[in-house]
C-alpha atoms as a PDB file:
ATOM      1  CA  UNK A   1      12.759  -8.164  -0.138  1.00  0.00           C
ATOM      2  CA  UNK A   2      10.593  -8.957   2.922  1.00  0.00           C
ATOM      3  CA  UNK A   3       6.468  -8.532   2.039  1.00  0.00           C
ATOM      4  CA  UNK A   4       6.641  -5.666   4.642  1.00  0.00           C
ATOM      5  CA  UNK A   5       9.163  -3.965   2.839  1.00  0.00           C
ATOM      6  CA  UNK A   6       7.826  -4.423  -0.176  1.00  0.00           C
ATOM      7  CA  UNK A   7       4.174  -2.712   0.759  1.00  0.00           C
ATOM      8  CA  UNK A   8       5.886   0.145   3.096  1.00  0.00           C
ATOM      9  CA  UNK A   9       7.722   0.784  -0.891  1.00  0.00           C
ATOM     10  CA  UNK A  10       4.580   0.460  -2.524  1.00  0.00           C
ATOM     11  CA  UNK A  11       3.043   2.901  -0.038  1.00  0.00           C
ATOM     12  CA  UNK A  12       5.775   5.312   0.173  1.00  0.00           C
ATOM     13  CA  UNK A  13       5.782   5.282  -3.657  1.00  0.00           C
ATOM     14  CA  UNK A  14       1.653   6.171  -3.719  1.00  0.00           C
ATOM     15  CA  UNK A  15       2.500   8.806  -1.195  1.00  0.00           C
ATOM     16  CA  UNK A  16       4.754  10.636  -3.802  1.00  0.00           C
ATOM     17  CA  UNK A  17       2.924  10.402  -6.386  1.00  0.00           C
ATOM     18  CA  UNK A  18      -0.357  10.466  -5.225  1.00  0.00           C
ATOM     19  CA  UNK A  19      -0.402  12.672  -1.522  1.00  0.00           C
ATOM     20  CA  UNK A  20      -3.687  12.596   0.273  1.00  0.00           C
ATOM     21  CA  UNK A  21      -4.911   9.835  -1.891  1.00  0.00           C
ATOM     22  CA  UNK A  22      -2.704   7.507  -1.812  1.00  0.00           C
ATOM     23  CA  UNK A  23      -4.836   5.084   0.246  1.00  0.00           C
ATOM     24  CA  UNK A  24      -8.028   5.607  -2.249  1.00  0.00           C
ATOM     25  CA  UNK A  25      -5.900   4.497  -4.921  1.00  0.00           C
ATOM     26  CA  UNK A  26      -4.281   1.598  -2.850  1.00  0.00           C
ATOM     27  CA  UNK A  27      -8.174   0.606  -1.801  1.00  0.00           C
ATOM     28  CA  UNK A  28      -8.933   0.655  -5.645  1.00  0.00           C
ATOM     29  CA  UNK A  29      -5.925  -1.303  -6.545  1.00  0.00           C
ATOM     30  CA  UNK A  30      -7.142  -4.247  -3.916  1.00  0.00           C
ATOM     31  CA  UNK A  31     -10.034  -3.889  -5.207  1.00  0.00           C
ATOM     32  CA  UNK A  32      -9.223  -4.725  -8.698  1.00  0.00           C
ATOM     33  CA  UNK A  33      -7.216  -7.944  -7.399  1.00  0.00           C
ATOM     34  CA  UNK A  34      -9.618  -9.174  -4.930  1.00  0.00           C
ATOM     35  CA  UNK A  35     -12.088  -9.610  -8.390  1.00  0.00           C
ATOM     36  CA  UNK A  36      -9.307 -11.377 -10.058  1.00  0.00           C
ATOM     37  CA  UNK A  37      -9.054 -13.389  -6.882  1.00  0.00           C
ATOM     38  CA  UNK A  38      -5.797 -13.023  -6.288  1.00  0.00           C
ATOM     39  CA  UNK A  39      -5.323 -13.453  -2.618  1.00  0.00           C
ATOM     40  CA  UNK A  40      -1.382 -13.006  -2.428  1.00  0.00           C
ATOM     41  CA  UNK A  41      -1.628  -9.736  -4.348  1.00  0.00           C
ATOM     42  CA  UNK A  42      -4.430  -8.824  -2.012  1.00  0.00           C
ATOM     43  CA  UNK A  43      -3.105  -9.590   1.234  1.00  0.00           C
ATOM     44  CA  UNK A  44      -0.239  -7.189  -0.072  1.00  0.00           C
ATOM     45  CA  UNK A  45      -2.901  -4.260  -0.796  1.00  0.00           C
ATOM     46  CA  UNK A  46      -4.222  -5.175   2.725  1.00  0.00           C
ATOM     47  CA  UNK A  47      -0.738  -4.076   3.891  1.00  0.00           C
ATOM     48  CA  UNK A  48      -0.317  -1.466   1.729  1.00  0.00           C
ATOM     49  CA  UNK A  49      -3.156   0.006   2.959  1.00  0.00           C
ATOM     50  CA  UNK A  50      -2.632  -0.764   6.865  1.00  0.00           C
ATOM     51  CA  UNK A  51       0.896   1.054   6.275  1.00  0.00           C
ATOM     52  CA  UNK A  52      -0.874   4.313   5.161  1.00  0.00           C
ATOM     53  CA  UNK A  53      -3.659   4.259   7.669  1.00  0.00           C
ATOM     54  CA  UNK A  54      -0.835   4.441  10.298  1.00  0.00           C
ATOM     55  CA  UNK A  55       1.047   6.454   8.488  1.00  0.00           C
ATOM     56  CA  UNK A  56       4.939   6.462   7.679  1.00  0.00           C
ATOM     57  CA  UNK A  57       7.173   7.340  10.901  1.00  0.00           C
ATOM     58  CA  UNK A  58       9.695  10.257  10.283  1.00  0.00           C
ATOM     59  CA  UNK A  59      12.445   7.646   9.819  1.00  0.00           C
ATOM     60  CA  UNK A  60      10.478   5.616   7.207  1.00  0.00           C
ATOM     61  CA  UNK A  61      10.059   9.138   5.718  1.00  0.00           C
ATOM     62  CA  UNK A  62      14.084   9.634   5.143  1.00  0.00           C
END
């Protein structure tokens, strides 16, 4: 699974379960890994988040 892929599932999956605030929980989740210092798992919240700023397309939706 490409890294895009695997954040536009990670979003999609925050957007189910958490609506509205999905990115607020994505933020807090980078958050918690950028004190760890984990910069691969944080570069993956980074997209996470980018994806939900944008927002899902209609076909990313189905």
């Amino acid at each position: 699974m490409s890294d895009n892929q695997s954040a536009r599932d990670a979003a999609m999956t925050l957007l189910a379960q958490y609506g509205e605030d999905a990115s607020v929980i994505a933020t807090l989740r980078a958050a918690e890994v950028a004190a760890m210092g984990d910069a691969e798992a944080l570069a993956h919240w980074d997209a996470v988040i980018a994806f939900l700023e944008t927002g899902p397309t209609s076909e990313q939706l189905n």
